[in-house]
PDB file of N, CA and C in Angstrom:
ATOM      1  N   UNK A   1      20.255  -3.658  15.930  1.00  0.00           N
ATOM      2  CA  UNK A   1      20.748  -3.762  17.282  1.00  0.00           C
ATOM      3  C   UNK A   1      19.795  -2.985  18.187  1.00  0.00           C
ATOM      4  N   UNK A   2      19.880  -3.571  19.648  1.00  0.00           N
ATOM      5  CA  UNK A   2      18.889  -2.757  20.237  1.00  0.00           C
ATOM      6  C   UNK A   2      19.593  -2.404  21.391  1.00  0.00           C
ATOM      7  N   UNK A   3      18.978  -1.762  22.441  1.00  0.00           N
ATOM      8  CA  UNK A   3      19.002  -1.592  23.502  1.00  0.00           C
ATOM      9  C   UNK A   3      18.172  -1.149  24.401  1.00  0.00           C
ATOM     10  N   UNK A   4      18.118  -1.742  25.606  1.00  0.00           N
ATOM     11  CA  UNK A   4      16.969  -1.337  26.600  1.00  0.00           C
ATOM     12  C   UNK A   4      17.252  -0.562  28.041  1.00  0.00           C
ATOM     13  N   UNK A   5      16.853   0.558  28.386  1.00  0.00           N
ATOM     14  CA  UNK A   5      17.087   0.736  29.597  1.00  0.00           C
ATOM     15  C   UNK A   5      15.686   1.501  30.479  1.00  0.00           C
ATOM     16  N   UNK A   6      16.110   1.063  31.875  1.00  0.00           N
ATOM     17  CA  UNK A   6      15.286   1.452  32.341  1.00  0.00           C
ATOM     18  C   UNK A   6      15.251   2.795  33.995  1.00  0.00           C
ATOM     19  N   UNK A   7      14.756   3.362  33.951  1.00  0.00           N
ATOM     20  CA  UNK A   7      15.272   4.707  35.164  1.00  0.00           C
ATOM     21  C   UNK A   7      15.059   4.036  36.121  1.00  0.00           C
ATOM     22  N   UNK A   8      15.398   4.893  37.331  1.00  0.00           N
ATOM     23  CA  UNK A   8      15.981   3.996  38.144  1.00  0.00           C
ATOM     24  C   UNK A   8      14.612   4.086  39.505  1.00  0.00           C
ATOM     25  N   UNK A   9      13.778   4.843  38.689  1.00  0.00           N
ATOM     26  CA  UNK A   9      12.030   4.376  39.594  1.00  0.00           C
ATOM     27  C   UNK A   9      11.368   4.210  38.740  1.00  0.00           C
ATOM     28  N   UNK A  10      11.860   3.105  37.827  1.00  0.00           N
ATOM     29  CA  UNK A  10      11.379   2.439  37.181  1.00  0.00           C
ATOM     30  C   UNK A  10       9.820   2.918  36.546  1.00  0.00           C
ATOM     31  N   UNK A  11       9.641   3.860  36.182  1.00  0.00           N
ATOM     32  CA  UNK A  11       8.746   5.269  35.603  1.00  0.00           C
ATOM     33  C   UNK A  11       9.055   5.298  33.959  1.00  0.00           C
ATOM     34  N   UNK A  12      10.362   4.863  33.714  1.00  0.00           N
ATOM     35  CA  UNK A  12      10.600   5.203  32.480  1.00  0.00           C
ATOM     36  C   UNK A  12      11.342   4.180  31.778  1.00  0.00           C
ATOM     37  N   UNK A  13      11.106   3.958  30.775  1.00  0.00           N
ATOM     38  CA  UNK A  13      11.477   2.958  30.147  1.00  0.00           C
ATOM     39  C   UNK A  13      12.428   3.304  28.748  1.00  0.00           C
ATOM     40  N   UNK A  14      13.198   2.634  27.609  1.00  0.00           N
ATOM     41  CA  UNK A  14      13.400   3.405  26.600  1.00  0.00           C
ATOM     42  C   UNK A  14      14.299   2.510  25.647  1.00  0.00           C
ATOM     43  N   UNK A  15      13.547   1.841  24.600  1.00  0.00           N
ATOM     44  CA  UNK A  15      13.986   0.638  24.039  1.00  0.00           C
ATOM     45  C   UNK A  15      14.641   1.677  22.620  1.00  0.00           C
ATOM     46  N   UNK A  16      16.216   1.712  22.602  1.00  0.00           N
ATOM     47  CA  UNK A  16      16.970   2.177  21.470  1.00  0.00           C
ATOM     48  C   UNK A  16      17.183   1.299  20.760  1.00  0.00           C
ATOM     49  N   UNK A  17      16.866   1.641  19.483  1.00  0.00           N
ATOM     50  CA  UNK A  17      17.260   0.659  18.104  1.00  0.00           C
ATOM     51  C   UNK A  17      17.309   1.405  17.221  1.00  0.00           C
ATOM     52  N   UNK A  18      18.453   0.480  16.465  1.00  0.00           N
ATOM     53  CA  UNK A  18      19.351   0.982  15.351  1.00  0.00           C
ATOM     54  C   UNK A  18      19.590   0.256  14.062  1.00  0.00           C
ATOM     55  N   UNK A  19      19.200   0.872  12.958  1.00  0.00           N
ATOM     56  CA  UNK A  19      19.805  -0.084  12.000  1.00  0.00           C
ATOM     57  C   UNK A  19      20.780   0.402  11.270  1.00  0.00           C
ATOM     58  N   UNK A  20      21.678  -0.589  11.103  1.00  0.00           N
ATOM     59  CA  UNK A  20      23.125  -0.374  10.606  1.00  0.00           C
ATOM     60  C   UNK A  20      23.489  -0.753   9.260  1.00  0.00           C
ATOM     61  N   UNK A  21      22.477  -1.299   8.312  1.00  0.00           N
ATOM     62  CA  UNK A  21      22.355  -1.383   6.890  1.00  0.00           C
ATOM     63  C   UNK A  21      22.281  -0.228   6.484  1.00  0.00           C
ATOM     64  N   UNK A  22      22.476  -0.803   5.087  1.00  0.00           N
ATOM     65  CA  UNK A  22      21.853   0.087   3.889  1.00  0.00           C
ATOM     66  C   UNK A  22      20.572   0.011   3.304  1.00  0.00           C
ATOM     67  N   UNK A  23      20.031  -0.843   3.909  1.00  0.00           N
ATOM     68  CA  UNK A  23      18.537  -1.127   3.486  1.00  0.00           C
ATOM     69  C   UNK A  23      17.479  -0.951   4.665  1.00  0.00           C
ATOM     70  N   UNK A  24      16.347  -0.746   4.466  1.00  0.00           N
ATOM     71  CA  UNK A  24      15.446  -0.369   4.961  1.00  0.00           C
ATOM     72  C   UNK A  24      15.174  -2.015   6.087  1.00  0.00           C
ATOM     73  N   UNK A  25      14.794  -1.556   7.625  1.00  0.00           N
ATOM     74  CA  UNK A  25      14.685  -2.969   8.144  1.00  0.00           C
ATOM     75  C   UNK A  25      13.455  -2.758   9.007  1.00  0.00           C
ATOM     76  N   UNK A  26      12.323  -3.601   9.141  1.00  0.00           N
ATOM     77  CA  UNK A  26      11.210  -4.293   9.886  1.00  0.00           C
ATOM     78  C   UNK A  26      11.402  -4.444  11.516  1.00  0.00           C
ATOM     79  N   UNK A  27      11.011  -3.438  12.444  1.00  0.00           N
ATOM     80  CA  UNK A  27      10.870  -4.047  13.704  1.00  0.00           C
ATOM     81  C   UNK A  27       9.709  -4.417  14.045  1.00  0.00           C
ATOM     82  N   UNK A  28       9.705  -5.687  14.419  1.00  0.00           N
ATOM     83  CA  UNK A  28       8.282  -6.006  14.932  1.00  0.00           C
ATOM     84  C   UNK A  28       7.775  -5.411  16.770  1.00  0.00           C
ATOM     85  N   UNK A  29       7.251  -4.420  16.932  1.00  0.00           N
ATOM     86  CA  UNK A  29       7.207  -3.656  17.884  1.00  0.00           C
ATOM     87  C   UNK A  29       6.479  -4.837  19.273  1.00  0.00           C
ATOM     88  N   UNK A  30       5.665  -6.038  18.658  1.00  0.00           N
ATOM     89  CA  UNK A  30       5.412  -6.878  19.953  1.00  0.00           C
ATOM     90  C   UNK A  30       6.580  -7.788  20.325  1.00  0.00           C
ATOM     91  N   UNK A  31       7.648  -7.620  19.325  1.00  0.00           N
ATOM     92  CA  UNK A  31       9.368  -7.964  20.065  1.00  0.00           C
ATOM     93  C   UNK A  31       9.579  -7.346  21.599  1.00  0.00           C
ATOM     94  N   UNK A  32       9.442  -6.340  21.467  1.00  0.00           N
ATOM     95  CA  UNK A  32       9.930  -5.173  21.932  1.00  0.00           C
ATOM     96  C   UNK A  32       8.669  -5.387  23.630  1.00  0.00           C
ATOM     97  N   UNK A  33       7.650  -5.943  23.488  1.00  0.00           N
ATOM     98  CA  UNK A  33       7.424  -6.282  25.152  1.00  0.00           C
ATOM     99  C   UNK A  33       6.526  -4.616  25.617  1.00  0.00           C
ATOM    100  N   UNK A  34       6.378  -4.454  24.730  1.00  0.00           N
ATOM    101  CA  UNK A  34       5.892  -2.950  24.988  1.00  0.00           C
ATOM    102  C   UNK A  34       4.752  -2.736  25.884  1.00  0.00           C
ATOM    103  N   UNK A  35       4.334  -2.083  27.058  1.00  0.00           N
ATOM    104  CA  UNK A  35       2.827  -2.360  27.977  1.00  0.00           C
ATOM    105  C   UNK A  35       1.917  -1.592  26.910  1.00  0.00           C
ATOM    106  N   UNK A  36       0.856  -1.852  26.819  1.00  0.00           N
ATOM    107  CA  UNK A  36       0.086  -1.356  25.867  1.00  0.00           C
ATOM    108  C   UNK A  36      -1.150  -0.543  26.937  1.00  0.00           C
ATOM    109  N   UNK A  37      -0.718  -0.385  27.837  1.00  0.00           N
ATOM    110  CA  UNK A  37      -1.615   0.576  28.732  1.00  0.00           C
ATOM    111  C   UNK A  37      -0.874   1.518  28.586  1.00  0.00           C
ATOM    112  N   UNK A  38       0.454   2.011  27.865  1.00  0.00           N
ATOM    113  CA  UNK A  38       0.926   3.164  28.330  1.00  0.00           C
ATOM    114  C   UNK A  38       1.115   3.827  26.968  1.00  0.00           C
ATOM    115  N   UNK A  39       1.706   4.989  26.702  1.00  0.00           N
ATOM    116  CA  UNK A  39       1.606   5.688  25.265  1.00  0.00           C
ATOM    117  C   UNK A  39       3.554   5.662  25.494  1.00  0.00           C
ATOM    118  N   UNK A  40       3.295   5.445  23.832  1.00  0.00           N
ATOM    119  CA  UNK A  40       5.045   5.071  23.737  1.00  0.00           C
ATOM    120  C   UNK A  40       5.306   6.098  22.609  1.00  0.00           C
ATOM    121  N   UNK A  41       6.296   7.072  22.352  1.00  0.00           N
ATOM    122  CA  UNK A  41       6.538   7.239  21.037  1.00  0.00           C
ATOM    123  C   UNK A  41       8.342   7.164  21.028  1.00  0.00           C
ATOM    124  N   UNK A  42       8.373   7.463  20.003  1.00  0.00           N
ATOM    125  CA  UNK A  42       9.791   7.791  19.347  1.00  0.00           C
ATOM    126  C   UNK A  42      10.485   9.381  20.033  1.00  0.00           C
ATOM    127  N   UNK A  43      11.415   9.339  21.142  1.00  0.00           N
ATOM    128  CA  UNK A  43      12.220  10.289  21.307  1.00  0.00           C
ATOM    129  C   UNK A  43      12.526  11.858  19.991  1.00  0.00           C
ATOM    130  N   UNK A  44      13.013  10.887  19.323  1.00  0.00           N
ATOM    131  CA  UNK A  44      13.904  11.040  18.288  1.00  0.00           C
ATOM    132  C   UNK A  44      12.510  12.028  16.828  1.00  0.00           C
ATOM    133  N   UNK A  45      11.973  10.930  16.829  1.00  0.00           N
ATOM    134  CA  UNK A  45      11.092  11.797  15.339  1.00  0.00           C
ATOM    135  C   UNK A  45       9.921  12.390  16.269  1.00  0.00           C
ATOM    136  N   UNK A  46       9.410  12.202  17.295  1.00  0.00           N
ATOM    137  CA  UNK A  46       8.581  12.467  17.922  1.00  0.00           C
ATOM    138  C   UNK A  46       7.230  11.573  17.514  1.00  0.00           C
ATOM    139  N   UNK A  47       7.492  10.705  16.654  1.00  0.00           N
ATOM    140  CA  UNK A  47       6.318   9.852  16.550  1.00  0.00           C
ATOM    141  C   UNK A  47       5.785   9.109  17.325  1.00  0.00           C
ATOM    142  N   UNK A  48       4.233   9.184  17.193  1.00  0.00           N
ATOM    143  CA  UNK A  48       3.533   8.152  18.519  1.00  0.00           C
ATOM    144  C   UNK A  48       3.598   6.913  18.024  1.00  0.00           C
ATOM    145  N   UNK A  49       4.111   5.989  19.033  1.00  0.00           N
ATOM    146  CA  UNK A  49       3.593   4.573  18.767  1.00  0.00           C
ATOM    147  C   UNK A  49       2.406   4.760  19.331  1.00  0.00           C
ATOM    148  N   UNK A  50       1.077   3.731  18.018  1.00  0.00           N
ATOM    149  CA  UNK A  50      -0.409   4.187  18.604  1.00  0.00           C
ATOM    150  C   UNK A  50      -0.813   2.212  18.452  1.00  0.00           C
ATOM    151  N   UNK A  51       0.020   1.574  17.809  1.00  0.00           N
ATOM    152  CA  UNK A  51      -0.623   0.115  17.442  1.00  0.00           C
ATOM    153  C   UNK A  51       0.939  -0.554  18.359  1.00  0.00           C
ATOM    154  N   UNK A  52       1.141  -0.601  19.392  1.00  0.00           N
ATOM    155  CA  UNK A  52       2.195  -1.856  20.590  1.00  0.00           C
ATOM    156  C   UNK A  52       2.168  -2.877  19.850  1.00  0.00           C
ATOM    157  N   UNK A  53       1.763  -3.785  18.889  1.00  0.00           N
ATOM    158  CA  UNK A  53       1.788  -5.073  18.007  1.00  0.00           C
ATOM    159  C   UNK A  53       2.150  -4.829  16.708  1.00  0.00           C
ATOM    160  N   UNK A  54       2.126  -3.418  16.690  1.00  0.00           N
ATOM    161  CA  UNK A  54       2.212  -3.175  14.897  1.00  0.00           C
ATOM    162  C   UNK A  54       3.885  -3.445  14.276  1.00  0.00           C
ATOM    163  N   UNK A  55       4.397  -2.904  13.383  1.00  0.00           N
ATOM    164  CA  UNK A  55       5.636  -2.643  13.105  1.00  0.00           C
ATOM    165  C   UNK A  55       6.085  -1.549  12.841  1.00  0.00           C
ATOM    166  N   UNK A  56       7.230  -1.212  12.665  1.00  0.00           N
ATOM    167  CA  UNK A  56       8.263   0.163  12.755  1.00  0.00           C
ATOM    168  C   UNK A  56       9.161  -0.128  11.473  1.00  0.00           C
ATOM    169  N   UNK A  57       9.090   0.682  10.305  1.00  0.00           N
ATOM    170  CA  UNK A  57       9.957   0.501   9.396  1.00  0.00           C
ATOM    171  C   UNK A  57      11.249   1.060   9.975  1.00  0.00           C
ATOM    172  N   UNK A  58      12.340   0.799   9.782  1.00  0.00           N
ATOM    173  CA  UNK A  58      13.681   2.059  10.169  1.00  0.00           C
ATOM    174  C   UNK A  58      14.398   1.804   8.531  1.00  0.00           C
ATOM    175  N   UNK A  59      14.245   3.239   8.368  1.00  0.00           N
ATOM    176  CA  UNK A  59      15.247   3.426   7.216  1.00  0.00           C
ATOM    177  C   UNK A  59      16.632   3.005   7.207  1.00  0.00           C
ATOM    178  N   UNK A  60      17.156   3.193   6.491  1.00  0.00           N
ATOM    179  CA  UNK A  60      19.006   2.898   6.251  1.00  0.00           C
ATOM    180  C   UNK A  60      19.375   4.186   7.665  1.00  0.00           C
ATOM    181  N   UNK A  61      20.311   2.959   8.302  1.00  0.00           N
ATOM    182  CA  UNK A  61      21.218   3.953   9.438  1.00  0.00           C
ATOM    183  C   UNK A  61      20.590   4.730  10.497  1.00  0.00           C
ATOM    184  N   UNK A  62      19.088   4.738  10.007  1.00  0.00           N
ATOM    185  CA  UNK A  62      18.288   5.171  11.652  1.00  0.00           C
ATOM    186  C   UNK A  62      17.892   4.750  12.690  1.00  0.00           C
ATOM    187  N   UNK A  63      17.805   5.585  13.398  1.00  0.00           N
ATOM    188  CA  UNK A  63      18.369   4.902  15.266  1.00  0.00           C
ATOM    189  C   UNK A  63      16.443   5.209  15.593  1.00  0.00           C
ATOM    190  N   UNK A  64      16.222   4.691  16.361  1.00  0.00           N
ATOM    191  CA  UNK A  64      14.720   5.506  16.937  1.00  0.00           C
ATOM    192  C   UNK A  64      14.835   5.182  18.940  1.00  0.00           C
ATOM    193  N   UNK A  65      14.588   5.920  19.677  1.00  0.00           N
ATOM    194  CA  UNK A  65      14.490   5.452  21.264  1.00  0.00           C
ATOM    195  C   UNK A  65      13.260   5.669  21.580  1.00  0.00           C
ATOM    196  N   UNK A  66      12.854   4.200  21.871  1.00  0.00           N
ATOM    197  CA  UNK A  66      10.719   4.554  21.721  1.00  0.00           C
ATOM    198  C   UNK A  66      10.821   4.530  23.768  1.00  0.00           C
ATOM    199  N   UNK A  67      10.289   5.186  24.228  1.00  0.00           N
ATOM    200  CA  UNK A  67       9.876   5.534  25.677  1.00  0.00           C
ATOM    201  C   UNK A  67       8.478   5.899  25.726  1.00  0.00           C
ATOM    202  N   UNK A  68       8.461   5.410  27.036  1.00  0.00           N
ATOM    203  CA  UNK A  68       6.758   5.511  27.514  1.00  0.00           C
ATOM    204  C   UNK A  68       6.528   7.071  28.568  1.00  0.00           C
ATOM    205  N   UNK A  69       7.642   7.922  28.192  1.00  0.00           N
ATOM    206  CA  UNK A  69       7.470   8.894  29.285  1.00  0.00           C
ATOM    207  C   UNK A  69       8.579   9.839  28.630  1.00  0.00           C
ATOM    208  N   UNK A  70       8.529  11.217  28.566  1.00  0.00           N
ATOM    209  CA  UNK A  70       9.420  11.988  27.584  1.00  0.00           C
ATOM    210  C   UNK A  70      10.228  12.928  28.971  1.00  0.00           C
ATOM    211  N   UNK A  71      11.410  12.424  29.299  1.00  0.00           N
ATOM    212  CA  UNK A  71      11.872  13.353  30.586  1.00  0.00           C
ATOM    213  C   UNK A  71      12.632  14.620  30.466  1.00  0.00           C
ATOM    214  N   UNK A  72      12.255  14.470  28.821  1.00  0.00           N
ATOM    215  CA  UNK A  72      13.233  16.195  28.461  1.00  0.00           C
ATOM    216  C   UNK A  72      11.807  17.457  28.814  1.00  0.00           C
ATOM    217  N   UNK A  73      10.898  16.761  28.854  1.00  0.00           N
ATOM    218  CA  UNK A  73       9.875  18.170  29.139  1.00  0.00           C
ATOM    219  C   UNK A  73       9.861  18.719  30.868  1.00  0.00           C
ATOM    220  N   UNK A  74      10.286  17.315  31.681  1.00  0.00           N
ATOM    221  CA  UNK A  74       9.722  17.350  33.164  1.00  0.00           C
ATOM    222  C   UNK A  74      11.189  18.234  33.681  1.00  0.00           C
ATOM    223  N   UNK A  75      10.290  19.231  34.571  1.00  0.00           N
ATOM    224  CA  UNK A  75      11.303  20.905  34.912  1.00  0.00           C
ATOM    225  C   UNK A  75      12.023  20.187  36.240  1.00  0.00           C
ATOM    226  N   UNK A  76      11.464  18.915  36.763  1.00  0.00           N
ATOM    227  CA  UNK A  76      12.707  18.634  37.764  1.00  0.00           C
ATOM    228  C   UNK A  76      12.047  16.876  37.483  1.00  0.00           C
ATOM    229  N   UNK A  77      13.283  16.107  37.612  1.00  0.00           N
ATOM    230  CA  UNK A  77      13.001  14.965  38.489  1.00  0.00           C
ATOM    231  C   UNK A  77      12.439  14.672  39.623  1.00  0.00           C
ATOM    232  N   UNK A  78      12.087  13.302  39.541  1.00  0.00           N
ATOM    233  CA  UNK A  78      11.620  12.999  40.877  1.00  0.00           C
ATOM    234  C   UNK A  78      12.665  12.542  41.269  1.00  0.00           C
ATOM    235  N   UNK A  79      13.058  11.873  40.871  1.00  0.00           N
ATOM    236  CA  UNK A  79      14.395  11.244  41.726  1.00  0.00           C
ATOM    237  C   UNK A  79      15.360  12.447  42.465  1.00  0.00           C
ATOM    238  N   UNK A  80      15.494  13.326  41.982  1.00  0.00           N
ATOM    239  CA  UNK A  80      16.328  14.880  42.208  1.00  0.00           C
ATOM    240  C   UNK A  80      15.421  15.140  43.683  1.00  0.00           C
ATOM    241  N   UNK A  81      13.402  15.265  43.532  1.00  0.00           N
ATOM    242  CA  UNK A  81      13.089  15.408  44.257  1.00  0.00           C
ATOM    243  C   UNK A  81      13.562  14.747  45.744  1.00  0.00           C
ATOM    244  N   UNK A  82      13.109  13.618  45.316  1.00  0.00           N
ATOM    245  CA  UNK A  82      14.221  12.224  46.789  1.00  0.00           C
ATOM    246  C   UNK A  82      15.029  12.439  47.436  1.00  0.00           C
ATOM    247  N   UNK A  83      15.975  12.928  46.491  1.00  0.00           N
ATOM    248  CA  UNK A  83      17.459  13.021  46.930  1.00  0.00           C
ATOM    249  C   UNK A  83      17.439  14.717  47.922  1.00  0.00           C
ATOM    250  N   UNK A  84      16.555  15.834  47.283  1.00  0.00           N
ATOM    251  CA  UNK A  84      16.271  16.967  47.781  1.00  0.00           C
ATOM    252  C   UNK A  84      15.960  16.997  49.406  1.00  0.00           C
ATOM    253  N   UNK A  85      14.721  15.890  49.664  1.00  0.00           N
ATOM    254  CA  UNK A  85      13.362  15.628  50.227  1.00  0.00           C
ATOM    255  C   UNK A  85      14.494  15.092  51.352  1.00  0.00           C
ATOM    256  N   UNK A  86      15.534  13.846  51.187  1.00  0.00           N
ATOM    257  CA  UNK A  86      15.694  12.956  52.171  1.00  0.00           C
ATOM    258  C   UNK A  86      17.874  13.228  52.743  1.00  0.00           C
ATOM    259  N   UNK A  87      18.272  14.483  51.827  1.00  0.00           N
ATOM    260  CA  UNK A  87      19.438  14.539  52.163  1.00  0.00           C
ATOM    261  C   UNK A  87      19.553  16.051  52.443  1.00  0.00           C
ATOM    262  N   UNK A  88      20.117  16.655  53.316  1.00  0.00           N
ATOM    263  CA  UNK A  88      20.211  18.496  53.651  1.00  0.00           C
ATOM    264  C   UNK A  88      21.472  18.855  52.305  1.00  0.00           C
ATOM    265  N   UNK A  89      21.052  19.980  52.301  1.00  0.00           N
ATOM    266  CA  UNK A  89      22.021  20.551  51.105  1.00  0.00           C
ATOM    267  C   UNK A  89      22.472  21.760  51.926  1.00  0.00           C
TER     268      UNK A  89
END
């Protein structure tokens, strides 16, 4: 199963998938629409996606959220900025 979402200045992207077997399952990562100008990895294991055409094994029951932009490091949003920039507090 997958899922896709995207922020809302469209900066960030973040395709979640999950497998829900017991067996080991094949994503084919050029499913997935990935821009290959940008560096994608895995949230989750911290792995780089380095081949956008290649494939992604997922073990039994693992989830992976591959994003092109990691927003747990960035000390503020931009969007926060916007909202800062264009409304009085």
């Amino acid at each position: 199963m997958g899922l896709w979402r995207e922020s809302l200045l469209k900066d960030q992207n973040i395709f979640c998938v999950f497998n829900f077997s017991s067996e080991p399952q094949v994503l084919e990562l050029g499913n997935l629409n990935l821009i290959m100008t940008q560096k994608w990895q895995d949230l989750i294991s911290l792995q780089r996606i380095e081949d956008t055409d290649g494939q992604l094994t997922l073990a039994p029951y693992q989830m992976a959220w591959i994003a092109n932009k990691d927003g747990r490091i960035a000390p503020q949003s931009q969007l926060l900025e916007i909202y800062q920039r264009l409304l009085p507090f």
